[in-house]
N, C-alpha and C. Protein backbone atom coordinates (compact mmCIF):
# COMPACT_ATOMS: atom_id res chain seq x y z
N UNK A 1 0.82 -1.22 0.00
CA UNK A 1 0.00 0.00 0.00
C UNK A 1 0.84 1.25 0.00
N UNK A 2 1.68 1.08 -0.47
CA UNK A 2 3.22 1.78 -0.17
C UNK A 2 3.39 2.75 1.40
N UNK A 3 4.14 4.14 1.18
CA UNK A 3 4.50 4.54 2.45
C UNK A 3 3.33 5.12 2.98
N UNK A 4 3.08 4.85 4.74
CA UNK A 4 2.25 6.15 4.89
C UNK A 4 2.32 6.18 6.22
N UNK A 5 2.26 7.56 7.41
CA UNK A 5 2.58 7.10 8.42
C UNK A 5 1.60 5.96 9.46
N UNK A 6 2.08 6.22 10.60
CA UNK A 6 2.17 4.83 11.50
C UNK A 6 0.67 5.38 12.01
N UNK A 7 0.08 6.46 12.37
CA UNK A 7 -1.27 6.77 12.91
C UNK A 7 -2.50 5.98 11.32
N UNK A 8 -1.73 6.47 10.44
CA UNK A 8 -3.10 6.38 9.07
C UNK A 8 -2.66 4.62 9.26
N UNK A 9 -1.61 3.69 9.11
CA UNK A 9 -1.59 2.79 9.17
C UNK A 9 -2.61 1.93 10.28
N UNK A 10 -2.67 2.20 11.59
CA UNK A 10 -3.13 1.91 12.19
C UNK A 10 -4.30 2.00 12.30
N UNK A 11 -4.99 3.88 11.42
CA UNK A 11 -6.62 3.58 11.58
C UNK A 11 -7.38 2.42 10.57
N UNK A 12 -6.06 2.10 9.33
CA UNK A 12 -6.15 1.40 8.22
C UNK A 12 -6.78 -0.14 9.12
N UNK A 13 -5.64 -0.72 9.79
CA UNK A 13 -6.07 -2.06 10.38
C UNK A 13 -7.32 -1.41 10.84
N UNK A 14 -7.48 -0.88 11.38
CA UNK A 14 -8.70 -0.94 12.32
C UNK A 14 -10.37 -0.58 11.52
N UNK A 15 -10.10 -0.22 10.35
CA UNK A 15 -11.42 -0.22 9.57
C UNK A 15 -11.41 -1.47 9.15
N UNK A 16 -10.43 -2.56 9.00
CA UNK A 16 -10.48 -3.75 8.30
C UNK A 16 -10.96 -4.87 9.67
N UNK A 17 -10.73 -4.50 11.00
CA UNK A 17 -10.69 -5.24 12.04
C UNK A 17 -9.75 -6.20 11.87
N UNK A 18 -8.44 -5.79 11.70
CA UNK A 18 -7.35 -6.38 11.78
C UNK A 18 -6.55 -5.86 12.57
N UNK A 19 -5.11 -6.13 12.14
CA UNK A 19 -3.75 -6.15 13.38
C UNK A 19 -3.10 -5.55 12.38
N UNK A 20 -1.79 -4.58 12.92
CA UNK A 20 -0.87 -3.98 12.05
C UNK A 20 0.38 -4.75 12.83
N UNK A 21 0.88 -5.39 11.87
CA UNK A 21 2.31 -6.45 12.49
C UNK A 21 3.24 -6.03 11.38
N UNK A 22 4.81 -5.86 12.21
CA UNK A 22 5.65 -5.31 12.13
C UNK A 22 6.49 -6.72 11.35
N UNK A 23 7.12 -6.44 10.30
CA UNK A 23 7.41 -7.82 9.32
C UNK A 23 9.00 -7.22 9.15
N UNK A 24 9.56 -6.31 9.10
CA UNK A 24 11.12 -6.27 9.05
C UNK A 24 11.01 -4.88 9.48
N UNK A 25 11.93 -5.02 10.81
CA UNK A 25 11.71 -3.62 11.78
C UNK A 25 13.22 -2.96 11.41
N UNK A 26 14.09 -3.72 10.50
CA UNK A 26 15.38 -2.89 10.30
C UNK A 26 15.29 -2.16 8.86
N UNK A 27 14.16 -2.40 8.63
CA UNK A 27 14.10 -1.81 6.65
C UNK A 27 13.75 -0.33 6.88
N UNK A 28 14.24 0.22 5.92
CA UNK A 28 13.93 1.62 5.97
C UNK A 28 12.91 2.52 5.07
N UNK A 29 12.03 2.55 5.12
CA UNK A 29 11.21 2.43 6.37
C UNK A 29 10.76 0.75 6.74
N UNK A 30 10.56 0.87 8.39
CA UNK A 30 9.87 -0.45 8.88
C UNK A 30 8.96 -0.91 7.83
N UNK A 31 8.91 -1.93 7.42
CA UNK A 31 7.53 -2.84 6.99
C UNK A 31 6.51 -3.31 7.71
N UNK A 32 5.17 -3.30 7.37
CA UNK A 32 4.21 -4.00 8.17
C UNK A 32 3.58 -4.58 7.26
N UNK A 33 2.36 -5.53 7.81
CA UNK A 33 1.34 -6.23 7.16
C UNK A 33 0.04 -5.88 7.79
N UNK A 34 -0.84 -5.39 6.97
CA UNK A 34 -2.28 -5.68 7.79
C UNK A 34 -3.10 -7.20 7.67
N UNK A 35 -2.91 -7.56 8.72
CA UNK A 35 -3.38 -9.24 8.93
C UNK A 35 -3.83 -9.63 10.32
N UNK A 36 -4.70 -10.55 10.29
CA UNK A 36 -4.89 -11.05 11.55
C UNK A 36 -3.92 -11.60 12.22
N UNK A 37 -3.62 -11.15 13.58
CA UNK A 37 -1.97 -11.52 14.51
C UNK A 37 -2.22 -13.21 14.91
N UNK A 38 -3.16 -13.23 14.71
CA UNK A 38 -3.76 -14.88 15.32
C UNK A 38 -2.97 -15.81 14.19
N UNK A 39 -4.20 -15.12 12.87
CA UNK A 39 -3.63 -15.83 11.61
C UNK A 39 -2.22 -16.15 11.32
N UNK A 40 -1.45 -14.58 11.60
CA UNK A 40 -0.16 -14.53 11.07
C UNK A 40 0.84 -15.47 11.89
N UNK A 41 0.42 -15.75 13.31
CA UNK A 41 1.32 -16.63 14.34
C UNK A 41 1.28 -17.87 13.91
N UNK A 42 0.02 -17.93 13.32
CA UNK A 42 -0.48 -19.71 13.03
C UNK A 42 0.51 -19.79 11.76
N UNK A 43 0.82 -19.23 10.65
CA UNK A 43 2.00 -19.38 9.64
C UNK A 43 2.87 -19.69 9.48
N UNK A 44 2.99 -18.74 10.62
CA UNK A 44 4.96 -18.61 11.39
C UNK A 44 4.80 -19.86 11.72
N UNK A 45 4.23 -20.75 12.89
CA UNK A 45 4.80 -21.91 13.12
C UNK A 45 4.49 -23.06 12.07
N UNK A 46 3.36 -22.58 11.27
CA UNK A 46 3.55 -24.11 10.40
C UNK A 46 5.07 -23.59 9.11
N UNK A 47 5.57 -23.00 9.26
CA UNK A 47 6.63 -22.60 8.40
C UNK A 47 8.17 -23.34 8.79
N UNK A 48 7.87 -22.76 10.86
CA UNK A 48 9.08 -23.61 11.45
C UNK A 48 9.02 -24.77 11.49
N UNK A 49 7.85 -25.38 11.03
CA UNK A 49 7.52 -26.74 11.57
C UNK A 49 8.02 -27.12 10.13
N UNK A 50 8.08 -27.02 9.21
CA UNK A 50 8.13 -27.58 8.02
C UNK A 50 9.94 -27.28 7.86
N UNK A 51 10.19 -26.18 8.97
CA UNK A 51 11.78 -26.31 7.72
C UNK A 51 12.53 -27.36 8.90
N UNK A 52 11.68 -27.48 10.53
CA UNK A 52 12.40 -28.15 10.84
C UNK A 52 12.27 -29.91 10.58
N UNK A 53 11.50 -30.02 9.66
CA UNK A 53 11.55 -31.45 8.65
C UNK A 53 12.56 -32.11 8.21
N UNK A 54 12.67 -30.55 7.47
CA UNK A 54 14.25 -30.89 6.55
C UNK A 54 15.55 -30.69 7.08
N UNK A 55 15.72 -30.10 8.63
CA UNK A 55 16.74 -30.44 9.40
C UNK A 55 16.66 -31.57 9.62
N UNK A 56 15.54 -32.47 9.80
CA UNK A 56 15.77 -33.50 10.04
C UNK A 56 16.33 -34.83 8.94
N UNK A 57 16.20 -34.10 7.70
CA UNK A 57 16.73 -35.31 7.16
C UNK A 57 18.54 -34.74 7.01
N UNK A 58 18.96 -33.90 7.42
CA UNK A 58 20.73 -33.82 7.60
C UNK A 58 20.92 -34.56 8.56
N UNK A 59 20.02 -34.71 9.94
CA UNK A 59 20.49 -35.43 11.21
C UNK A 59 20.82 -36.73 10.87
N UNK A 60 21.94 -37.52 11.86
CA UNK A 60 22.57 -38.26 11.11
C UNK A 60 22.78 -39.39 12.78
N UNK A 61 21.58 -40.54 12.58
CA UNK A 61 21.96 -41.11 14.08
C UNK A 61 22.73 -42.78 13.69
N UNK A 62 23.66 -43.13 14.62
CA UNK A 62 24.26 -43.69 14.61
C UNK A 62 24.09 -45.28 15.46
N UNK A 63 24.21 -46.24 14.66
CA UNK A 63 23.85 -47.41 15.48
C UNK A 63 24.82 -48.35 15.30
N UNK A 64 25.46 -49.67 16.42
CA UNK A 64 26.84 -50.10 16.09
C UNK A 64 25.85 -51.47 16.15
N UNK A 65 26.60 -52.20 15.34
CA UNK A 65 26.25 -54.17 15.52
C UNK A 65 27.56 -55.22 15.83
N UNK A 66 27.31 -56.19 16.15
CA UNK A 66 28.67 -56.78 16.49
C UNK A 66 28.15 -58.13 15.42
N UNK A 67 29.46 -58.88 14.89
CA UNK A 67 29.12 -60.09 14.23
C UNK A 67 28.03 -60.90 15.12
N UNK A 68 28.22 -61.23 16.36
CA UNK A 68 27.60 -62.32 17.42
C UNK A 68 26.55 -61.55 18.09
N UNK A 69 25.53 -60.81 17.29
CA UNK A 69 24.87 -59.72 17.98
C UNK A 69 23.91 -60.98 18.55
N UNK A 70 23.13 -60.88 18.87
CA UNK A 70 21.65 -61.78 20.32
C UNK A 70 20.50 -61.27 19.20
N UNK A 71 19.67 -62.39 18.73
CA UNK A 71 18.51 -62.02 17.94
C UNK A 71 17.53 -60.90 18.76
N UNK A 72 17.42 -60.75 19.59
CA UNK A 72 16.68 -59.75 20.76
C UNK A 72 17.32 -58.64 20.47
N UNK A 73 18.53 -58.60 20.61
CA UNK A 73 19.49 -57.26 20.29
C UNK A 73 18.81 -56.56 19.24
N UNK A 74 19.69 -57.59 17.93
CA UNK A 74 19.18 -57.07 16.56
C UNK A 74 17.84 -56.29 16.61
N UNK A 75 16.75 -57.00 17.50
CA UNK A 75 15.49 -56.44 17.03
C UNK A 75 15.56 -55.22 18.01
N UNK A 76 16.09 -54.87 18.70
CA UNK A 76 15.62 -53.97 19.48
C UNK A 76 17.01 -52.55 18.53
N UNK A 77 17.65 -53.01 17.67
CA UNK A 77 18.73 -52.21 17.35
C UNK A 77 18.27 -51.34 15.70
N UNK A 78 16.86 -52.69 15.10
CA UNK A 78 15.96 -52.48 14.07
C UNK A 78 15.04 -51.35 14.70
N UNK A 79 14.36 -51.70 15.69
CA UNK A 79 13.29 -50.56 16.34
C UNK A 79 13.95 -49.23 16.44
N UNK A 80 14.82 -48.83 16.97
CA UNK A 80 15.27 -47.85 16.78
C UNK A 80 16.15 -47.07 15.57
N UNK A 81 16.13 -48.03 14.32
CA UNK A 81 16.48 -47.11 13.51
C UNK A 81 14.92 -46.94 12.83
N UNK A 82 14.10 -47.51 13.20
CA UNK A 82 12.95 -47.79 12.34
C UNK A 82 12.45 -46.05 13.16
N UNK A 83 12.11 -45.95 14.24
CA UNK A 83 12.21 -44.84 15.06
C UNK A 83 12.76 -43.62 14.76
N UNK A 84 13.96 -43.88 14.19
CA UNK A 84 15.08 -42.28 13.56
C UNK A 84 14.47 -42.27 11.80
N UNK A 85 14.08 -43.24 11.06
CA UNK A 85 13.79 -42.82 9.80
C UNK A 85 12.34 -42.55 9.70
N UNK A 86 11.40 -42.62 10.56
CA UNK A 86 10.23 -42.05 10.72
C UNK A 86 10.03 -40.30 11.04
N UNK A 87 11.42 -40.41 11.95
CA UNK A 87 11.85 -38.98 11.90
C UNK A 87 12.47 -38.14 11.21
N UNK A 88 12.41 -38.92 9.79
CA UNK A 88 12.86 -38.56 9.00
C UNK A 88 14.96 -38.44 8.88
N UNK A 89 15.48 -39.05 9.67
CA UNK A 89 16.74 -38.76 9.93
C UNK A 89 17.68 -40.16 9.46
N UNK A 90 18.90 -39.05 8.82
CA UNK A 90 19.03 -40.60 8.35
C UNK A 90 20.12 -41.78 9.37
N UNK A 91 20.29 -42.75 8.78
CA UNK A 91 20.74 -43.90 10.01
C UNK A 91 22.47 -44.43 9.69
N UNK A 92 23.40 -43.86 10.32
CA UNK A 92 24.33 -45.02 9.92
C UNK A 92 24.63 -46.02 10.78
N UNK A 93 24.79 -47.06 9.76
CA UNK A 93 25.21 -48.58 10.39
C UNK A 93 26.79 -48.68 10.24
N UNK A 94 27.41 -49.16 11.96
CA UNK A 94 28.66 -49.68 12.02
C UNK A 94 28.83 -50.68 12.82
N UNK A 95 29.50 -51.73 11.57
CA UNK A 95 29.37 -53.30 12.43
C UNK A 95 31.21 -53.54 12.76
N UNK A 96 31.70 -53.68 13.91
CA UNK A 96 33.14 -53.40 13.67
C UNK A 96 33.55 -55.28 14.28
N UNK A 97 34.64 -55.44 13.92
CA UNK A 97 35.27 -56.69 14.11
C UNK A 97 36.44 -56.86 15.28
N UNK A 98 36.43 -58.01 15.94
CA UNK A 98 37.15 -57.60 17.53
C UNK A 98 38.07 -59.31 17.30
N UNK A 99 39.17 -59.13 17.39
CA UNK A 99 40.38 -59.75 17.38
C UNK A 99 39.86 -60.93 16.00
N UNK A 100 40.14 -62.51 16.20
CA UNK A 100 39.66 -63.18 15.36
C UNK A 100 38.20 -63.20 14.17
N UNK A 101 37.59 -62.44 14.82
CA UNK A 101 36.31 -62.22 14.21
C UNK A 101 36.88 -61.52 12.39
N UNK A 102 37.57 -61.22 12.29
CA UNK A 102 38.13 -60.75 11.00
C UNK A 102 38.28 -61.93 10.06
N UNK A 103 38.48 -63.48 10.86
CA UNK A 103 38.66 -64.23 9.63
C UNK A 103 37.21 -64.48 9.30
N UNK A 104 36.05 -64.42 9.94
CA UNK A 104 34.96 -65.15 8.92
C UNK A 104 34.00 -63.19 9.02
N UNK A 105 34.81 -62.44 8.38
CA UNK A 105 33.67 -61.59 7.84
C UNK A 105 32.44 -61.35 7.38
N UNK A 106 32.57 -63.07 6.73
CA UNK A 106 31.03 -63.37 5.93
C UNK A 106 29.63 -63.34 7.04
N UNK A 107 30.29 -63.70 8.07
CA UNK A 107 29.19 -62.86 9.34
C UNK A 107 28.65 -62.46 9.71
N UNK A 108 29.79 -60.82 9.89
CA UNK A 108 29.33 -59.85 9.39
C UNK A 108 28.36 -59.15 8.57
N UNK A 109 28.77 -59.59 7.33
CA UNK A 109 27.81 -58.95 6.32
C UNK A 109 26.04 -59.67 6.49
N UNK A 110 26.56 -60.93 6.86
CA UNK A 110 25.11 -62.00 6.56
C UNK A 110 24.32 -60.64 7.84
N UNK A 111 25.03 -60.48 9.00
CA UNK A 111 24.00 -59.24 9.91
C UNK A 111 23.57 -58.16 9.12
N UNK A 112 24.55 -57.69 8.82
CA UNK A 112 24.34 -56.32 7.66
C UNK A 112 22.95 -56.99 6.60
N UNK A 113 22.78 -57.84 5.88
CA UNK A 113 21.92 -57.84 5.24
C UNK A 113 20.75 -58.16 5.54
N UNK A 114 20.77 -58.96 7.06
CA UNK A 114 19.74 -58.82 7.54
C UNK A 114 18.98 -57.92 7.99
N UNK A 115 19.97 -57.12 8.59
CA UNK A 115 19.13 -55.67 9.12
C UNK A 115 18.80 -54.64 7.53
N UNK A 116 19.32 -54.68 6.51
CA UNK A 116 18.74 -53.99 5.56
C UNK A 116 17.41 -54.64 4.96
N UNK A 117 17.00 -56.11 5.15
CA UNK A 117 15.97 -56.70 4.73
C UNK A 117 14.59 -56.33 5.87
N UNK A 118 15.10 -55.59 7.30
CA UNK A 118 13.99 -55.44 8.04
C UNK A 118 13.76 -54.30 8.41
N UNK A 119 14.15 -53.54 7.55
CA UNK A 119 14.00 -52.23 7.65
C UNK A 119 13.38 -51.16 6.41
N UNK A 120 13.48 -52.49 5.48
CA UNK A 120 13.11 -51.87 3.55
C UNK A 120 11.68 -51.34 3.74
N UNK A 121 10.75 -51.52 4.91
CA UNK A 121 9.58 -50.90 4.57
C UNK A 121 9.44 -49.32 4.85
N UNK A 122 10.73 -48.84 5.86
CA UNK A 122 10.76 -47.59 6.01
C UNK A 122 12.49 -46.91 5.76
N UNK A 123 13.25 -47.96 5.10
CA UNK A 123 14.65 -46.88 4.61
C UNK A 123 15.02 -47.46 3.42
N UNK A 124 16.12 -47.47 2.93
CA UNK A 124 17.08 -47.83 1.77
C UNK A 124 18.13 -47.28 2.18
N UNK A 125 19.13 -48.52 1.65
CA UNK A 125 20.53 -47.67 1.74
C UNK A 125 21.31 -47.23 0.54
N UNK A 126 22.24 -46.17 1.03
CA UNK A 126 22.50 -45.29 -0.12
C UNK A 126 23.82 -46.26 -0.70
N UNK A 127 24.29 -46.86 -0.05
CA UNK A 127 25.16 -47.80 -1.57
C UNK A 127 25.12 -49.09 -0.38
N UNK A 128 26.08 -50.02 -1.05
CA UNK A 128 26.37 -51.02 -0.74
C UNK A 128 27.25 -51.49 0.29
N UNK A 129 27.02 -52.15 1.58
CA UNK A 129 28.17 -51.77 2.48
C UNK A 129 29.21 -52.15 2.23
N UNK A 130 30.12 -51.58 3.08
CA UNK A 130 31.48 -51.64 2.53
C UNK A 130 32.47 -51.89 3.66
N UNK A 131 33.55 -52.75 3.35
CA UNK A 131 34.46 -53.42 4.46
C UNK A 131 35.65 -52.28 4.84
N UNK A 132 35.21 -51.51 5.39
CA UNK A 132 36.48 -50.14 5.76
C UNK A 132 37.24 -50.67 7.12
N UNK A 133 38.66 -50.84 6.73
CA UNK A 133 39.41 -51.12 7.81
C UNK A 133 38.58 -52.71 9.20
N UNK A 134 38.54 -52.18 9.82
CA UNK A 134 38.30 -53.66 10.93
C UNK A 134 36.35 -53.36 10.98
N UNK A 135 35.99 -52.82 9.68
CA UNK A 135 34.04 -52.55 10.51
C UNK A 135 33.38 -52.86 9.15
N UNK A 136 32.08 -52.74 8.97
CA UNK A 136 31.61 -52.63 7.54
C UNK A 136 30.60 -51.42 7.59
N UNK A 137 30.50 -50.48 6.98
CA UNK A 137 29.67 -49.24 7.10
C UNK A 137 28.61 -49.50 6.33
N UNK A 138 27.63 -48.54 6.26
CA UNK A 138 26.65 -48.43 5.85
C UNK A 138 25.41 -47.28 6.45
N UNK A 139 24.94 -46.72 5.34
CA UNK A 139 23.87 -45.41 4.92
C UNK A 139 22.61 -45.50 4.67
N UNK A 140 21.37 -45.29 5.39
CA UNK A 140 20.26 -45.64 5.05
C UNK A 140 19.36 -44.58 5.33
N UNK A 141 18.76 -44.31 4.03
CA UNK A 141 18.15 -42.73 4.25
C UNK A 141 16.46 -43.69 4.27
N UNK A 142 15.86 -42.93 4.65
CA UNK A 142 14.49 -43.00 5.03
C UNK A 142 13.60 -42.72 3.61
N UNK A 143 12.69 -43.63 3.62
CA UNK A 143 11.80 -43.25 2.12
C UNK A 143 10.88 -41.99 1.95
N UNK A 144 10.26 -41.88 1.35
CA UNK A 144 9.37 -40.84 0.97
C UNK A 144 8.15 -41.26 1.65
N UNK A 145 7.54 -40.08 2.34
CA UNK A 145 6.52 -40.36 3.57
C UNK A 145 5.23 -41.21 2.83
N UNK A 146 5.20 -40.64 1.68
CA UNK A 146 3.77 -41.49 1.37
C UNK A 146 4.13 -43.29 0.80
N UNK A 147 5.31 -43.11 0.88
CA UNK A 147 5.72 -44.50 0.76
C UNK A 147 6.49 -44.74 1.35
N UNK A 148 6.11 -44.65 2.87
CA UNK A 148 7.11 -45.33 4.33
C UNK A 148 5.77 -45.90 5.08
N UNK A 149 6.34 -47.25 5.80
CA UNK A 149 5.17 -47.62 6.65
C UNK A 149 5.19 -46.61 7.70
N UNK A 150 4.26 -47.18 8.81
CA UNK A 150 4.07 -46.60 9.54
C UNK A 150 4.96 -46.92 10.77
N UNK A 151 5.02 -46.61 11.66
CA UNK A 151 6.24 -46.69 12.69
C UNK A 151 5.03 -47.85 13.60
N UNK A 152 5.32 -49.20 13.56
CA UNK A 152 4.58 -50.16 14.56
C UNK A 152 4.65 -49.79 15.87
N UNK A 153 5.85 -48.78 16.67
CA UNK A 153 5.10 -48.34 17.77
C UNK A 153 4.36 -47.57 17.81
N UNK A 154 3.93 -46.60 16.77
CA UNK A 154 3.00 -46.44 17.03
C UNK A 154 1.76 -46.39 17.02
N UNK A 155 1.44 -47.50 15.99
CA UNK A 155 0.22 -48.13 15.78
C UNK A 155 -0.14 -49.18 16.97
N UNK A 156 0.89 -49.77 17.83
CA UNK A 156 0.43 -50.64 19.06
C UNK A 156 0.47 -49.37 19.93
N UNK A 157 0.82 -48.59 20.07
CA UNK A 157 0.15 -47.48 21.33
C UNK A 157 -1.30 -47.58 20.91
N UNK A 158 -1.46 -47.03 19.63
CA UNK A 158 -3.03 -46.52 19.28
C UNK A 158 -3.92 -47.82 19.30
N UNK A 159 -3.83 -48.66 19.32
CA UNK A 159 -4.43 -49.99 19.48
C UNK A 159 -4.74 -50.06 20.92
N UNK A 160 -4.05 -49.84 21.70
CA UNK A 160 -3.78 -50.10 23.26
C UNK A 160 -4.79 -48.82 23.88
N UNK A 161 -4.84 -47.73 23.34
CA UNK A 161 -5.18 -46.29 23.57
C UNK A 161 -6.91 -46.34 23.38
N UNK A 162 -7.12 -47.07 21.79
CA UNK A 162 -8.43 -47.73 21.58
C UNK A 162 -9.44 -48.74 21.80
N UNK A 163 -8.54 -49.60 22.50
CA UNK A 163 -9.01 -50.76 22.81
C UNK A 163 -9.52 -50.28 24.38
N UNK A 164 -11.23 -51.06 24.63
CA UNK A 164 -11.95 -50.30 26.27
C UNK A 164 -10.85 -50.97 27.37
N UNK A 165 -11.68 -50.47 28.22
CA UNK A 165 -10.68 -50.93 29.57
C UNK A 165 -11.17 -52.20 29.59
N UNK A 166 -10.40 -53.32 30.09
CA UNK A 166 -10.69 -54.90 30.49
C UNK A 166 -12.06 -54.79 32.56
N UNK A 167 -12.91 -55.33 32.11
CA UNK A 167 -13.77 -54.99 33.23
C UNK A 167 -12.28 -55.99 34.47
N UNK A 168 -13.11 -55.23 36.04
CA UNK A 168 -12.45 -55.96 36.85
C UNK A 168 -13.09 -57.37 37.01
N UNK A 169 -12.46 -58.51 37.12
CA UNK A 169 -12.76 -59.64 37.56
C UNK A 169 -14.14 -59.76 38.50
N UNK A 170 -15.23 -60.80 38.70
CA UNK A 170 -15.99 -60.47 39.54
C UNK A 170 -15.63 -60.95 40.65
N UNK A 171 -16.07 -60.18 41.58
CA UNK A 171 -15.76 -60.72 43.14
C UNK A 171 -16.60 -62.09 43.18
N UNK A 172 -16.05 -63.69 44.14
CA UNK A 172 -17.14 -64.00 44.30
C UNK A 172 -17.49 -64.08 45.72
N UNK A 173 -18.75 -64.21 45.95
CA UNK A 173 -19.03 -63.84 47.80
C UNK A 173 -18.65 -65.38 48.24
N UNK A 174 -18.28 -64.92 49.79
CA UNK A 174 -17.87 -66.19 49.99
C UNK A 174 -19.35 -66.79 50.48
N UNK A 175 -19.94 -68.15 50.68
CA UNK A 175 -20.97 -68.84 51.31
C UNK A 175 -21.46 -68.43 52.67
N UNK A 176 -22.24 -68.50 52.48
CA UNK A 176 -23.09 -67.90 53.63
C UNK A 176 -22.72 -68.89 54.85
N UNK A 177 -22.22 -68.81 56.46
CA UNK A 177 -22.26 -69.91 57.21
C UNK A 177 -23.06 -69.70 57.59
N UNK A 178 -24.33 -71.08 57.99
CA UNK A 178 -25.56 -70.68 59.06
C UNK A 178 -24.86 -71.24 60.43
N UNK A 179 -24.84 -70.38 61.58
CA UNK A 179 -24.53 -71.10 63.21
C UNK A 179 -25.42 -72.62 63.72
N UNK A 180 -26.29 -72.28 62.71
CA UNK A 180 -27.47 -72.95 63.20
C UNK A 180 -27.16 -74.57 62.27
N UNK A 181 -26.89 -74.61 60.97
CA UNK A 181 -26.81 -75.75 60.56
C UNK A 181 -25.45 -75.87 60.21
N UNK A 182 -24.62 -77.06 60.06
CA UNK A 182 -23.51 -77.44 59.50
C UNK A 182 -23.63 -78.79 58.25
N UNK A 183 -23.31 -77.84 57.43
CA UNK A 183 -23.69 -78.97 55.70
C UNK A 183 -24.92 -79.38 55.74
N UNK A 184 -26.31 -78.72 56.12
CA UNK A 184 -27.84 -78.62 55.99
C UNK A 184 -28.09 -80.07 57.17
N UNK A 185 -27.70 -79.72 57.73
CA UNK A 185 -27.47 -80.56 59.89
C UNK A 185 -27.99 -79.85 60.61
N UNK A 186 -28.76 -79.84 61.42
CA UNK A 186 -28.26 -79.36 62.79
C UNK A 186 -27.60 -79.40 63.17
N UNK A 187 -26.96 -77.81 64.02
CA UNK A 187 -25.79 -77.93 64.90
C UNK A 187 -26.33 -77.95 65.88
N UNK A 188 -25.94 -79.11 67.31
CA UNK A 188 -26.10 -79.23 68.36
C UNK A 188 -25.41 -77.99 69.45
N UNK A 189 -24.65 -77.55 68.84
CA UNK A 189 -23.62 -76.88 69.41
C UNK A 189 -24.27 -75.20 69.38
N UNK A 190 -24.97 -75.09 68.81
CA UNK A 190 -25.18 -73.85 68.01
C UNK A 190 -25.90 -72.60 69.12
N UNK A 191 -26.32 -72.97 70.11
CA UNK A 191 -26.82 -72.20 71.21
C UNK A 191 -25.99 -72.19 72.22
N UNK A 192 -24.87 -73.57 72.33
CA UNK A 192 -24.47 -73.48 73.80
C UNK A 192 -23.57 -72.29 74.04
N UNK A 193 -23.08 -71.43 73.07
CA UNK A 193 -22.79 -70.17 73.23
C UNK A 193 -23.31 -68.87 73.64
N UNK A 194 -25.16 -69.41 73.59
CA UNK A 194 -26.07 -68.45 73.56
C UNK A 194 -25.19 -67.46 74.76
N UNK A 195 -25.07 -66.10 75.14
CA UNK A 195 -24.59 -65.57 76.35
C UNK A 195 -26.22 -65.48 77.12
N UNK A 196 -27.32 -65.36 76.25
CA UNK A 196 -28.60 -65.39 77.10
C UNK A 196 -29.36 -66.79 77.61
N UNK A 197 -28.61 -67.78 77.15
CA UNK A 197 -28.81 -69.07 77.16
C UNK A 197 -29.29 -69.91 78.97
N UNK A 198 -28.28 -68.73 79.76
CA UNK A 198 -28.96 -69.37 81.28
C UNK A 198 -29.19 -67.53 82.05
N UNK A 199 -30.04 -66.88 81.11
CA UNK A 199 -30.90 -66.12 81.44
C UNK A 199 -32.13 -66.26 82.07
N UNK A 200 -32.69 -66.32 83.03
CA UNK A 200 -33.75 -66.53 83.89
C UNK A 200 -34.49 -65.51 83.30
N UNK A 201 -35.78 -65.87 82.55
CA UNK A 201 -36.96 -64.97 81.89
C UNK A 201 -37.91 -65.23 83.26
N UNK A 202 -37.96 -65.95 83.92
CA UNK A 202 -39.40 -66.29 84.70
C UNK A 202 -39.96 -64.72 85.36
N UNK A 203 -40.82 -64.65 85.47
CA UNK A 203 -41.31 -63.24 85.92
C UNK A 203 -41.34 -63.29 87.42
N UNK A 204 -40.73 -61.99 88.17
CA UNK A 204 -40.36 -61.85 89.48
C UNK A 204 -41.72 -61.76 90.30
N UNK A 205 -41.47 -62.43 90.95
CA UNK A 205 -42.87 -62.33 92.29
C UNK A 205 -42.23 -61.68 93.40
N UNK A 206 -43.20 -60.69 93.82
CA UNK A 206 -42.91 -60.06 94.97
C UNK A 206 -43.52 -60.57 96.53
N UNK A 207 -42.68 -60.85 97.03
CA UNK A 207 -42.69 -61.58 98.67
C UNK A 207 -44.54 -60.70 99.06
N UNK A 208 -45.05 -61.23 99.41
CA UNK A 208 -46.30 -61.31 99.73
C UNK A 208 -46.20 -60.00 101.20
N UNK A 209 -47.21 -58.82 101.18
CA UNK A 209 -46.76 -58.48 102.80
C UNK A 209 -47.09 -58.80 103.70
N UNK A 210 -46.16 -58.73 104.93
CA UNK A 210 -46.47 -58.86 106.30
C UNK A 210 -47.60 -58.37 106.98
N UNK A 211 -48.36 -58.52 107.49
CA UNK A 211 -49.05 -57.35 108.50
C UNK A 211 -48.53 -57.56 109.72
């Protein structure tokens, strides 16, 4: 709307029922926008939110394997890269070799290819690993979101989150004891506790008078 001062600017927002926001306060003259401040905040963060995306695919997390890794291991060493390429970040793999372990390398790699076969639904790696010095490396960038699964933790949260609560167990009452019968018997026994049992009910007579 080009230059004009800061009072006409301001009655400007205010016939529009808008906000006058200050967009580069070192330009000469200041810049503004007439816009809703609500609107304009809501921008700003879907803007940071989007470039911090693409920081995330420079981030670069790191995971080590051993030839004799524990099948439990492996899977718990898969979950978490499965975890970093959902986050879009990419993963390197280092499998390193410890004294004798250098003569059967083939090992090695057989791990390495396993973990690239359980991970193809959410990365690829960027070449082929490779035997550098005593380790074998390897690069695995994360796919394109509309063709990455979904991260299984967190589809078993949302399962768990959706699924009702499990009712509590029912109580059961315990059996009624009667004092009076034992296993549909009479109990003989069942009064001699009475405490009113050698209570004298008879009605009191009064001694007759003297004359």
């Amino acid at each position: 709307m080009g230059v004009m001062t800061l009072n006409d600017a301001l009655n400007l927002a205010r016939q529009h029922g808008v906000d006058l926001v200050e967009i580069a306060a070192t330009a000469n003259p200041p810049v503004c926008r007439v816009v809703d401040f609500g609107k304009f905040r809501y921008e700003q963060a879907k803007k940071e939110k989007e470039s911090k995306k693409h920081q995330h695919a420079s981030q670069v997390k790191e995971i080590q394997l051993s030839p004799r890794i524990d099948a439990h291991d492996l899977e718990v060493k898969v979950q978490h890269a499965v975890d970093f390429l959902c986050e879009d970040m990419k993963v390197k793999v280092t499998l390193k070799f410890r004294g004798r372990e250098m003569a059967h390398k083939e090992f090695g790699f057989q791990v390495i290819e396993k973990f690239i076969k359980e991970i193809t639904l959410w990365g690829h790696p960027d070449f082929e690993p490779k035997l550098i010095g005593r380790g074998i490396n390897l690069m695995i960038s994360p796919l394109p979101r509309n063709k990455r699964a979904k991260n299984p933790r967190e589809l078993a949260e949302g399962e768990r989150s959706e699924a009702p609560p499990a009712a509590p167990p029912a109580r059961e009452k315990p059996p009624r004891r009667d004092p009076v019968t034992i296993a549909g018997q009479p109990n003989p026994d069942a009064f001699n506790n009475n405490p009113f049992a050698k209570l004298d009910l008879t009605p009191h007579q009064e001694p007759p008078p003297t004359s």
